[in-house]
Every structure is written in C-alpha cells, then in structure tokens.
Protein backbone atom coordinates (compact mmCIF):
# COMPACT_ATOMS: atom_id res chain seq x y z
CA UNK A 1 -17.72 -7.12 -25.42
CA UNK A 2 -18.87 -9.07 -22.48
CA UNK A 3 -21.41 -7.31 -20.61
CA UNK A 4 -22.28 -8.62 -16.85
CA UNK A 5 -24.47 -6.97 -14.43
CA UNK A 6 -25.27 -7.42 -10.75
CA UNK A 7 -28.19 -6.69 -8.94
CA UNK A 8 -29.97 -6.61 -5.50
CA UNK A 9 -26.05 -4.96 -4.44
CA UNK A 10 -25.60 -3.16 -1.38
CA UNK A 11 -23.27 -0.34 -2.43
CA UNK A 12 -20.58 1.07 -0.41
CA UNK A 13 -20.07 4.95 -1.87
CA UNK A 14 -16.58 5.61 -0.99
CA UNK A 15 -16.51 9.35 -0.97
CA UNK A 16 -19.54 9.46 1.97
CA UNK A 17 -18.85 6.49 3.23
CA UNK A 18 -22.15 4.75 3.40
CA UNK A 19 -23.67 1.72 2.26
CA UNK A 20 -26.53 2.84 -0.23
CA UNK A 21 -29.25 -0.38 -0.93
CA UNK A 22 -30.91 -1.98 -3.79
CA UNK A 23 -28.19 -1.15 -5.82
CA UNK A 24 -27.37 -2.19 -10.17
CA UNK A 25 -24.01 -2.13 -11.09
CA UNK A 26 -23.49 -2.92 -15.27
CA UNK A 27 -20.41 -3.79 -16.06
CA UNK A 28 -18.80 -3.51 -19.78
CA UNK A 29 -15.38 -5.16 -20.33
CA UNK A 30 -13.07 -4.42 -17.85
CA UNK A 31 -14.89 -0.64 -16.89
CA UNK A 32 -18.17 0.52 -14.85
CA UNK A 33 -20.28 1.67 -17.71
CA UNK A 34 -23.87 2.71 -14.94
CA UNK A 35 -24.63 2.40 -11.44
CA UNK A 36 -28.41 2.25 -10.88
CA UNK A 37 -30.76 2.01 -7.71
CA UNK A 38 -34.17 1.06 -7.64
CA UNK A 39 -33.44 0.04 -11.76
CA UNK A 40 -33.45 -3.48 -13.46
CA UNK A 41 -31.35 -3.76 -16.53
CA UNK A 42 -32.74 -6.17 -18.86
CA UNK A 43 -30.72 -6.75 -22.30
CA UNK A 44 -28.27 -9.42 -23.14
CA UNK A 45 -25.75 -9.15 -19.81
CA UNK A 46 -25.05 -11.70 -17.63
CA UNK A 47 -27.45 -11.36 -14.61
CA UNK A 48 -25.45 -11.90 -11.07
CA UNK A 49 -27.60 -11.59 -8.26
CA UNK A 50 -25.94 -10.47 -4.73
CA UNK A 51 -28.89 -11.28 -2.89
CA UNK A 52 -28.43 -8.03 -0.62
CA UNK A 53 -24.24 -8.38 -0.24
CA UNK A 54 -22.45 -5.26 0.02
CA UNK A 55 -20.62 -4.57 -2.61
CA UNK A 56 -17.13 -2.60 -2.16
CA UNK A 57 -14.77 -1.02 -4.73
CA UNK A 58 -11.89 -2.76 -4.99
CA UNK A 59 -9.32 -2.84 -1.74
CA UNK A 60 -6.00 -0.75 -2.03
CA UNK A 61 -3.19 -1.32 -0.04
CA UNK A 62 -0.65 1.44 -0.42
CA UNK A 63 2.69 0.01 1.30
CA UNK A 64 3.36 -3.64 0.54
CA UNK A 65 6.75 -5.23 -0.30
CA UNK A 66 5.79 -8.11 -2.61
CA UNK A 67 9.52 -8.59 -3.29
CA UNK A 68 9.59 -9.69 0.52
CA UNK A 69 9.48 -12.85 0.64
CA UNK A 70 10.83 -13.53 3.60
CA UNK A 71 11.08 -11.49 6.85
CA UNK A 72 15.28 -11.70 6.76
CA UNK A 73 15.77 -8.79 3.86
CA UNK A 74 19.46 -10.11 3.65
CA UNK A 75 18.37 -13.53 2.55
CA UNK A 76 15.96 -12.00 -0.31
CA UNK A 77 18.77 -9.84 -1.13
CA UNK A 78 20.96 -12.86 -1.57
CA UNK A 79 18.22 -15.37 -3.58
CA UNK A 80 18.21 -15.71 -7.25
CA UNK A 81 15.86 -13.25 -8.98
CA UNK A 82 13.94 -15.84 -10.68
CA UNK A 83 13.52 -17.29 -7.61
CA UNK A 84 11.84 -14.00 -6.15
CA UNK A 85 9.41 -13.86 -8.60
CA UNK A 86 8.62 -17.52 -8.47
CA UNK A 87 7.78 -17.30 -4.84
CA UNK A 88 5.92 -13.56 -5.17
CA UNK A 89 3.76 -14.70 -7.20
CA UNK A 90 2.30 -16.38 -4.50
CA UNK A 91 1.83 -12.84 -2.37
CA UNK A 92 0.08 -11.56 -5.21
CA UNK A 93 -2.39 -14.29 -5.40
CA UNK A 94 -3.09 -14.11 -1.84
CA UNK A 95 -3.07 -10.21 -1.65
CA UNK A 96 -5.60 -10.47 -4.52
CA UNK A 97 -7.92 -13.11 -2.59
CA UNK A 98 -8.25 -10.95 0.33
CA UNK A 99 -9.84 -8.51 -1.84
CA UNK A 100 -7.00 -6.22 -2.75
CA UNK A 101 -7.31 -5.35 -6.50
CA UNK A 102 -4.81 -2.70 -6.55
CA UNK A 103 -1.11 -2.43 -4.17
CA UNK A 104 1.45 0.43 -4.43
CA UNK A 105 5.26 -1.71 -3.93
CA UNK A 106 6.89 0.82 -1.44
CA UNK A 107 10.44 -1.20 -3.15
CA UNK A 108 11.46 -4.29 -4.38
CA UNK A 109 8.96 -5.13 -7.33
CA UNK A 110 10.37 -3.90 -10.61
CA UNK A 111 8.50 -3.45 -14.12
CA UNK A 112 8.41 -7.16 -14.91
CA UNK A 113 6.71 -7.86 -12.62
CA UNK A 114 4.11 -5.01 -13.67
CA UNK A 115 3.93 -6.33 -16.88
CA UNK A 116 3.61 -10.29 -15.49
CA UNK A 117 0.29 -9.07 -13.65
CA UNK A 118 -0.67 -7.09 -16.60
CA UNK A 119 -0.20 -10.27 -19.42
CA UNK A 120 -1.87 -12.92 -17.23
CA UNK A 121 1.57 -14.64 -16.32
CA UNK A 122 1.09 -14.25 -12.38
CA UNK A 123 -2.60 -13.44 -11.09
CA UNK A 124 -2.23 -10.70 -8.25
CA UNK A 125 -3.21 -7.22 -8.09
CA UNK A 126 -2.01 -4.31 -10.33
CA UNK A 127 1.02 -2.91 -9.07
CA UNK A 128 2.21 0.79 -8.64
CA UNK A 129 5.84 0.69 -7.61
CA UNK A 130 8.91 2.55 -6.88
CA UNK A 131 11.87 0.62 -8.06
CA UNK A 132 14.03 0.92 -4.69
CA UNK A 133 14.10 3.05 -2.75
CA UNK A 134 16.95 5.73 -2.40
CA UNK A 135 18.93 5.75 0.80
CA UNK A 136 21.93 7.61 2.05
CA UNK A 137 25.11 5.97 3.46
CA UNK A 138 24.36 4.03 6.80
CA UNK A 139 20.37 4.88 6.19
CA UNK A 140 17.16 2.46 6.20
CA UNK A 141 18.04 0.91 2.99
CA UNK A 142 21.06 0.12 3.64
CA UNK A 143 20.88 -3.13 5.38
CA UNK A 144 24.44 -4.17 5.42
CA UNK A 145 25.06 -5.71 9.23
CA UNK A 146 27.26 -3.08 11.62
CA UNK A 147 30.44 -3.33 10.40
CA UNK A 148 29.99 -4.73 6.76
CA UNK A 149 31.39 -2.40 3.92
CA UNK A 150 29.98 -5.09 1.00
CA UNK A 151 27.33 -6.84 0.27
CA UNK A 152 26.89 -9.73 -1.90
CA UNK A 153 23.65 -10.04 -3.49
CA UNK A 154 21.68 -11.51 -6.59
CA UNK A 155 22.36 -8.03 -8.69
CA UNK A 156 19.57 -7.33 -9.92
CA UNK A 157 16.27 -5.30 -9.41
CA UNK A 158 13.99 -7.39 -8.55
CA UNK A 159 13.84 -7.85 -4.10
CA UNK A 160 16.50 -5.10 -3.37
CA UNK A 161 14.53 -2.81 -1.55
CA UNK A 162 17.55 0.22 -1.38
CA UNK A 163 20.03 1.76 -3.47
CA UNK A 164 22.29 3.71 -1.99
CA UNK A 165 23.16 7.38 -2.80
CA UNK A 166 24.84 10.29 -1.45
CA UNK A 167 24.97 14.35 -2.93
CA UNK A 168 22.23 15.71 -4.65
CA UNK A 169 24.22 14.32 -8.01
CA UNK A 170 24.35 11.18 -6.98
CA UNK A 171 20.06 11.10 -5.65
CA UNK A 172 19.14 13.17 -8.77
CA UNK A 173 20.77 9.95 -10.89
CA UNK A 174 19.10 7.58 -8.39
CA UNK A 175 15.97 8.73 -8.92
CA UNK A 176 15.84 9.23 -12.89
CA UNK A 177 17.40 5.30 -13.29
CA UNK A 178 14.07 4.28 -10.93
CA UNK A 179 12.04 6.60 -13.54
CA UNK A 180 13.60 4.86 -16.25
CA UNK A 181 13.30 1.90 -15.15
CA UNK A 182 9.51 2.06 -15.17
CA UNK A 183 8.80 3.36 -11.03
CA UNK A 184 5.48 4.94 -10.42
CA UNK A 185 6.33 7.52 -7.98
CA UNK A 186 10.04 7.40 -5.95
CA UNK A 187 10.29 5.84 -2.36
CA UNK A 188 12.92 8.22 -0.33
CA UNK A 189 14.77 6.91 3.09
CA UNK A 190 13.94 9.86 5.25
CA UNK A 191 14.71 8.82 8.43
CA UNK A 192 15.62 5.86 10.58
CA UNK A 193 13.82 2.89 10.42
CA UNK A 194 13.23 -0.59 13.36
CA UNK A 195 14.35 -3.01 10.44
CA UNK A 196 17.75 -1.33 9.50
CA UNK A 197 20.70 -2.31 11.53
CA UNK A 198 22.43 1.39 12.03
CA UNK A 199 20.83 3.76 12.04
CA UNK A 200 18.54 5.80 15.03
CA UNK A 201 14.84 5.54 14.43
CA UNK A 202 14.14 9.07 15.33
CA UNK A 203 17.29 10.37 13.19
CA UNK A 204 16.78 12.28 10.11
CA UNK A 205 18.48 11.13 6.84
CA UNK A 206 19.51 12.86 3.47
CA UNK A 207 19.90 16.89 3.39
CA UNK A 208 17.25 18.88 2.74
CA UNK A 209 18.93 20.15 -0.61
CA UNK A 210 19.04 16.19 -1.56
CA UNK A 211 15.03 15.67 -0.30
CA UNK A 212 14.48 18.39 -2.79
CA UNK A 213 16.13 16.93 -5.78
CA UNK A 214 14.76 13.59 -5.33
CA UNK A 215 10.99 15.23 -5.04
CA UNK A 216 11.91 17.39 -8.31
CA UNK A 217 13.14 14.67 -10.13
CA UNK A 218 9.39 13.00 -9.49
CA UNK A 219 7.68 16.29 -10.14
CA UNK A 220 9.58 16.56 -13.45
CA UNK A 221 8.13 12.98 -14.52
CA UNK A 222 4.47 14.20 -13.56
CA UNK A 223 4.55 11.80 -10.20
CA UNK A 224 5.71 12.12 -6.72
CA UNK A 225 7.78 11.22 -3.69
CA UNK A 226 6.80 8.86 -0.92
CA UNK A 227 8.90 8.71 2.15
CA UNK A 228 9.87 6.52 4.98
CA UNK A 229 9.82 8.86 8.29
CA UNK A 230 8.87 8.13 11.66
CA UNK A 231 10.08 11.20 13.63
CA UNK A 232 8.69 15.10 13.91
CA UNK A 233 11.41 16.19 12.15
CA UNK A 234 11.92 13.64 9.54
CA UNK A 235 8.31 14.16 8.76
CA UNK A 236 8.65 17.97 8.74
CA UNK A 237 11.71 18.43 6.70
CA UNK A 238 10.42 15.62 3.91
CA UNK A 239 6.96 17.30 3.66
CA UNK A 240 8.67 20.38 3.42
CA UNK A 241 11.15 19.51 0.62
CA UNK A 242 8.15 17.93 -1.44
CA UNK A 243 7.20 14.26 -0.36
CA UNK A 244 3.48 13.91 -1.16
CA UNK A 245 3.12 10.63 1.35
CA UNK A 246 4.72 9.90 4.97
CA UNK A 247 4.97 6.03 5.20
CA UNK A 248 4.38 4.75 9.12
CA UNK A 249 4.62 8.20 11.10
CA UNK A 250 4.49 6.80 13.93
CA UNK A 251 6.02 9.33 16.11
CA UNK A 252 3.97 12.14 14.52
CA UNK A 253 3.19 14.76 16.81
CA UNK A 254 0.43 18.00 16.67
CA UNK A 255 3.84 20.47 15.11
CA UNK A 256 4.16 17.96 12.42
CA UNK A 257 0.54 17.00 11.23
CA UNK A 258 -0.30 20.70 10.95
CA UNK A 259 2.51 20.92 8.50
CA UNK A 260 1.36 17.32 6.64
CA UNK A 261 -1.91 19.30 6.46
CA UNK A 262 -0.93 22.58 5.05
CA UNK A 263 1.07 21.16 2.29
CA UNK A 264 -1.49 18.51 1.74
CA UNK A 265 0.24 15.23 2.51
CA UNK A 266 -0.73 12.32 3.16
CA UNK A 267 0.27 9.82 6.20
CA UNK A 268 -0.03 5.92 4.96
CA UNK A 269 -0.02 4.27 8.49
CA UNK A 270 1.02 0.44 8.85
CA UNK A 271 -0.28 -1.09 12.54
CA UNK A 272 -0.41 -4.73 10.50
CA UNK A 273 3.65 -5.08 10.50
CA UNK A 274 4.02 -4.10 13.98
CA UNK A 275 1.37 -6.03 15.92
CA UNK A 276 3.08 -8.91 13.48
CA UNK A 277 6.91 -8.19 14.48
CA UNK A 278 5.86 -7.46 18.12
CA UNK A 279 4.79 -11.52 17.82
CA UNK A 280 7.44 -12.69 15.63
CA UNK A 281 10.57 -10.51 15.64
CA UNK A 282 12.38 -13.00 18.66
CA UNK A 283 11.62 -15.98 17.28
CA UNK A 284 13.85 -14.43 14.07
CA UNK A 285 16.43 -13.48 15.69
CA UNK A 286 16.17 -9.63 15.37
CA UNK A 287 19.26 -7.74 17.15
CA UNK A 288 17.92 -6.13 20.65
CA UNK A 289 18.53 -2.95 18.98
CA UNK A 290 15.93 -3.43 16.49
CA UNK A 291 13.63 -4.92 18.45
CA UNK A 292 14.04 -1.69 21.00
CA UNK A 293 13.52 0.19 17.84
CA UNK A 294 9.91 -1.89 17.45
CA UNK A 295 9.12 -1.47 21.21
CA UNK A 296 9.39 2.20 21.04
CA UNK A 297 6.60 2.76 17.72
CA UNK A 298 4.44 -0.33 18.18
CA UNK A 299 2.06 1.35 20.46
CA UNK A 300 2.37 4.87 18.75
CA UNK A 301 0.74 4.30 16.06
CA UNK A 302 -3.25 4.99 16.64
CA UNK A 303 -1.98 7.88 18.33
CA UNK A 304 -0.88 9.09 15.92
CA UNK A 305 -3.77 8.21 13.38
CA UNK A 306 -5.82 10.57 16.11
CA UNK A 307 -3.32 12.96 15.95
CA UNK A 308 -3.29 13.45 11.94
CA UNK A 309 -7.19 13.23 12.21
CA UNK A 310 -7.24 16.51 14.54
CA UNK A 311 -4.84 18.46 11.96
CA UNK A 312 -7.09 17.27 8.83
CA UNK A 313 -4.56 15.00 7.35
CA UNK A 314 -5.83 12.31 4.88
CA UNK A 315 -4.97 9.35 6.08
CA UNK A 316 -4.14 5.89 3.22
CA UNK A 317 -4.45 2.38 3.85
CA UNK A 318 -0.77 0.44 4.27
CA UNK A 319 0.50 -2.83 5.90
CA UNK A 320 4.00 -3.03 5.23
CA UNK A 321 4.40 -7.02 6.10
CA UNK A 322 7.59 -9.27 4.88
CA UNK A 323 7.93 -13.27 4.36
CA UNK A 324 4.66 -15.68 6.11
CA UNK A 325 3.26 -12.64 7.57
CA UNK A 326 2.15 -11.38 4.62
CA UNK A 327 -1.08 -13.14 5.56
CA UNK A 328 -1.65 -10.84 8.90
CA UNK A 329 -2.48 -8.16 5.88
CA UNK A 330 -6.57 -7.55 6.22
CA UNK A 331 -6.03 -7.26 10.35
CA UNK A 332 -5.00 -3.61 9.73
CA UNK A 333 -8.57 -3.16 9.49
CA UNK A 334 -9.06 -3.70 13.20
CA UNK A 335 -5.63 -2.55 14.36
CA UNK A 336 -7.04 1.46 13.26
CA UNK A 337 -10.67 0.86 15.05
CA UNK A 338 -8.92 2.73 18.10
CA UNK A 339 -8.74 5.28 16.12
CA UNK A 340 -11.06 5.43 13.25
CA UNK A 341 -14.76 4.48 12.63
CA UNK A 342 -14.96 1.21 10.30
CA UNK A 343 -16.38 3.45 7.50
CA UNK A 344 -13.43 5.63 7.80
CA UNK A 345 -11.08 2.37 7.40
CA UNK A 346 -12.82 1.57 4.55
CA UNK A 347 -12.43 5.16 2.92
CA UNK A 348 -9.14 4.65 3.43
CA UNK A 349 -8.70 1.65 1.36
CA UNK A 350 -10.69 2.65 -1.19
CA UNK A 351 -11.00 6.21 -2.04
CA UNK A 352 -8.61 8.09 0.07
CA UNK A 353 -5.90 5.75 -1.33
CA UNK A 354 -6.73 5.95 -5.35
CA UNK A 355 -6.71 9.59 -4.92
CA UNK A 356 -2.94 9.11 -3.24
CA UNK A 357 -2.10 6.80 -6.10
CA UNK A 358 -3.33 9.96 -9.00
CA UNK A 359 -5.94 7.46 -9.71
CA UNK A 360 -9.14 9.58 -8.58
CA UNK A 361 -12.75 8.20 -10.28
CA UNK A 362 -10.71 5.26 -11.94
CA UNK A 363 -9.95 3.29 -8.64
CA UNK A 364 -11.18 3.32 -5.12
CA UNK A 365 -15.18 4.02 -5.81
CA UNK A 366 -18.05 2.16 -7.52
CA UNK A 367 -18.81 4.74 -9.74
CA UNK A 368 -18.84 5.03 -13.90
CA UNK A 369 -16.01 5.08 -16.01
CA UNK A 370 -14.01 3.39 -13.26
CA UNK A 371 -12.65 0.56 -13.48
CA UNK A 372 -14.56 -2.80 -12.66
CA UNK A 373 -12.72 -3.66 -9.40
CA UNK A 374 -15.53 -5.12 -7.26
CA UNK A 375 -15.72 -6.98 -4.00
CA UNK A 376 -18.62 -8.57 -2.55
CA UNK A 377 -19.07 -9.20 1.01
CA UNK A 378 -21.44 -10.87 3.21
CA UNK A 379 -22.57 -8.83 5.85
CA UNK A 380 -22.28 -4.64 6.48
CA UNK A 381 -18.57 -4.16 6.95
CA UNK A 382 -19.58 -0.53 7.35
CA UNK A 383 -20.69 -1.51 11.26
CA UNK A 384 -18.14 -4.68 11.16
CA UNK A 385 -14.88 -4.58 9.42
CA UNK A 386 -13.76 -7.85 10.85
CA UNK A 387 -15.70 -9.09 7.93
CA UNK A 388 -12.65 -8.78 5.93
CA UNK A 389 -10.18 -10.26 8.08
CA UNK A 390 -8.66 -13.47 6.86
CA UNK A 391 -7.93 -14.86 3.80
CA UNK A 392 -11.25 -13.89 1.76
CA UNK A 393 -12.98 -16.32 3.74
CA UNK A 394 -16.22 -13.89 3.63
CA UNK A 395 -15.57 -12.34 0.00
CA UNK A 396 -17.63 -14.89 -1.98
CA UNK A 397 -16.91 -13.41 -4.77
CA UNK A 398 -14.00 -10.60 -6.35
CA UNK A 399 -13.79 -8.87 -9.67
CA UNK A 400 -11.13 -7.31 -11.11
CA UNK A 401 -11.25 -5.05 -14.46
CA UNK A 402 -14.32 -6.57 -15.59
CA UNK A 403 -13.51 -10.55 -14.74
CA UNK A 404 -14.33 -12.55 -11.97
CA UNK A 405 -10.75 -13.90 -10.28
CA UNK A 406 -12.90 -15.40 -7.30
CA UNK A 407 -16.72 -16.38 -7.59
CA UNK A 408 -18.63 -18.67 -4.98
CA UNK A 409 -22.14 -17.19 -5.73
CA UNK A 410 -25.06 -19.14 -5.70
C-alpha cells in the first residue's frame, strides 16, 4: 500500500475553523491514517514537504450542474448524450483543478457518469447526484418556451435537468425511478425559478401532500430531499413537508429561517451564478422576463446569508453555474465575504457541506479515517480567500483519495 506523508503543513481544522501549524499528515492508500503536530514520521513513506502551505480538506461544492454544458438548457436538452459527456468531462477536470474533490449534481449527471469518475475514465471530482429533478406542470423544470406543449430532446438521462410530474402517484413514481436509477438524495422544484420561462419566481409549486411524498420516498431509501425555493413560503412549506436543503433562498426572510432552523435545514446559497448571469444573461438572449426574474434576487442574496446566520441556520457551499461560466466557480468565495468571515466560507466548503452530503468525518476535515482529499495552498486563506479564486493558479498541489491529480511542489 503506498504510504505518503507531508510535513511542515499548515492545517486548516474545519470544525473550529482555524489554521493549526507545524502540522504531519500520513497518508495510507486513498484514507488519512494520523494527523500529527510537532511529530516527524520516519519509516518507508514518501516524504512531501509543504514548506509552511496551508493545507485544506478537500473543497465541496454542493449545487453544480455538470450536465450544463452550455448556458441555453434547451440546446443541452437537444445534444446527443454522448456528446454531453464528452464535453463534461471537461467541467469535471476543471472543477477538480480548482480544488474541488467532491460536487453534489443538483440534476443532469446520471450514474455513468458516477461510475466514469469512479473507474478512471473521466478525471473530475466524485459526484453525489440527483437524477433530475421532479417538477410539476408549468414549474422550474419544465423549460418548454411559453406556449410549447412538446419537447424534442436527446431521450435520455444524461443533461435533462427535469422530469415532469403531477399527483402524489405520479411524484412518488418520479422519485423511486431517480432512486433506482442510482440518485443520491432527490432534487424537488419547489418554487419558481429566473431560468424557467413560466413560471413566477416567488410562486410556490407542488402541494404540500406531493412535497411530502417526494421527501418520504427519500427517507424510505435512507437519504433526503433537496429543493429549489427562493420565496418565504416556498421555503416554509418545503422545510415543512421534509426537504433537508433549500437551494438559493434568496428571498429568505427572519419567518422563514427560524423555521429552516427548527427543523434543522440547511440553506446552500449560490451568489457565483448570479453575479455571472447579471454579466452575461443579455448577451444570450434571455427573455426580459427572466432577466427581471435575475434583477429581483441578484442583490438578495448576502442578505439573506445574514439573515439565516441570525436564526442559526447552517449554511453549504453552492455555485450553480451553466456552459463557459462554469469557470466563475471559486469567486463564490468572495461573493459571501459581505456576509461571512473567510473562515466561515471555508467551513462551508468543507465541513458544513460533508455533513449536508451524510458524509460527516469521511469528507470535509483533515482528520483520520477520512478520506485523503487534500489541497495545498500558498498563503493563509483563513485571512484571504481570494487565494482560491481562479483556476488553481495558487493550489500547487491537490490530492484526491490518496493520489496526487495536481502536484507542482518543489
């Protein structure tokens, strides 16, 4: 078993948030087996010296669509499956290069491409995804234009973000086929959404007796419901029937994060895809009812990141980009300094997420028994979090489970 250690490592602690010095770390296949300070291991590892770097857990991003590759959904909708995985591949790569080891798919990925990241076929970070995500009639996954009653697509899994269900028969069956098909934890369409052509962004979508099935459907499989909700009371009535996360919550006001608190949910936030569309969303021709719909949450959200901190809500790590600007991904680290100190950000990505993601002490921390998911970078991104802006640029080098994908160590 190859056994590598590094020394002279900064090491960030994700549960306190604090960078502790002079740090070992001895790594044993693809798992943490010690974490020593002040200690030398001397025995027949490989000896990789850090010369001071911190040293961070691997990143987790916990909304990504890797599936989107490109910002027109209708287009990826349309494009040959083969050729969706040909060009994600690509995302993954990158994703992993800025120091993300681990991304939840909020829809679009499917198992093979679990399994391609998994068997060494496509080199990206390990994927936790939710099939596609269930939508009612006229809802956020359902992106036919105004109008349209069909769609012509590719017909298969892989880059269709929604499938469309209405009843609590007909979202109980949506669910189990994502659970059979190999989802991690179900993706709901709770309320409106600025990308969707038809529907209001501060509506509320699905019953409450159909929230509830779809959340016991995940509960029954031992995993959980995330949900797309913007509004008070989308937020309210999906926490309420069961939905463990509350993707963007942007309109999230002091009623609503008391609730998110008391029934212990999470809010995943995403600035990243709103500074982005607020640049971009012209120039590709997005209707002037969606880009009203961006206008009215792009400057909501560190509000509400200040308001879920007041009410006690844990608070994940998410970007939520599509097509080129994928690449805007590690600016979500500034986007949230408004709002949260750079430790806090870091939490976020690390800790706060993997315990989101039921992966508690095996993700998120540097710690033993987890797994060897390791960044390196230069400087204290505890005091500046630019530091991982970019594309990697000052990550010299990245492990993940046990094996160097990125090394430019002395």
């Amino acid at each position: 078993m190859q056994r590598t250690v590094l020394v002279n490592a900064n090491v960030f602690d994700a549960e306190r948030g604090v960078l502790r010095e002079r740090g070992t770390v001895l790594i044993e296949g693809d798992t943490i087996a010690d974490v020593l300070f002040d200690a030398t291991v001397v025995d027949d590892a490989l000896r990789v010296d850090l010369g001071g770097r911190a040293l961070l857990p691997g990143l987790i991003d916990a909304h990504v669509h890797v599936t989107a590759t490109q910002a027109d959904l209708l287009r990826v909708n349309a494009t040959q499956p083969s050729l969706v995985a040909a060009q994600c591949k690509d995302i993954m790569e990158r994703m992993l290069l800025r120091g993300f080891t681990t991304v939840r798919d909020a829809a679009g990925a499917d198992f093979g491409l679990v399994q391609a990241v998994e068997r060494g076929h496509f080199r990206g970070p390990r994927l936790f995804i939710s099939g596609q995500a269930i939508s009612q009639t006229g809802g956020h996954g359902d992106i036919r234009p105004m109008g349209a009653h069909r769609l012509m697509c590719a017909c298969a899994s892989i880059g269709l973000l929604g499938t469309i269900a209405d009843g609590v028969p007909e979202v109980r069956r949506a669910a189990r086929e994502q659970l059979r098909g190999g989802a991690h934890q179900i993706k709901i369409m709770a309320g409106g959404g600025v990308a969707s052509p038809t529907d209001p962004i501060d509506g509320t979508q699905f019953s409450v007796e159909e929230l509830r099935a779809i959340c016991e459907e995940a509960e029954a499989a031992n995993t959980y419901a995330m949900a797309h909700a913007y509004s008070p009371r989308a937020i309210t009535r999906a926490v309420q029937s069961g939905v463990r996360s509350i993707e963007h919550g942007n309109l999230l006001d002091e009623a609503s994060a008391r609730e998110m608190a008391a029934r212990g949910a999470w809010l995943v936030p995403t600035l990243a895809t709103y500074d982005a569309l607020a640049r971009e969303g012209e120039r590709l021709g997005w209707s002037s009812l969606m880009l009203a719909k961006l206008d009215r949450v792009k400057d909501q959200g560190v509000q509400a990141i200040r308001i879920a901190k007041a009410a006690g809500v844990q608070i994940g790590f998410g970007t939520d980009l599509l097509g080129h600007m994928h690449d805007d991904q590690s600016i979500e680290f500034r986007l949230r300094l408004p709002a949260m100190g750079a430790a806090e950000i870091l939490r976020s990505a690390t800790s706060v997420n993997a315990r989101l993601l039921g992966q508690e002490g095996r993700l998120g921390v540097v710690a033993r028994g987890a797994q060897a998911d390791l960044v390196v970078v230069d400087g204290d991104p505890t005091r500046d979090v630019s530091l991982l802006e970019g594309q990697g640029e000052r990550l010299p080098a990245i492990v993940k489970a046990g094996v160097f994908v990125k090394n430019e160590l002395a």
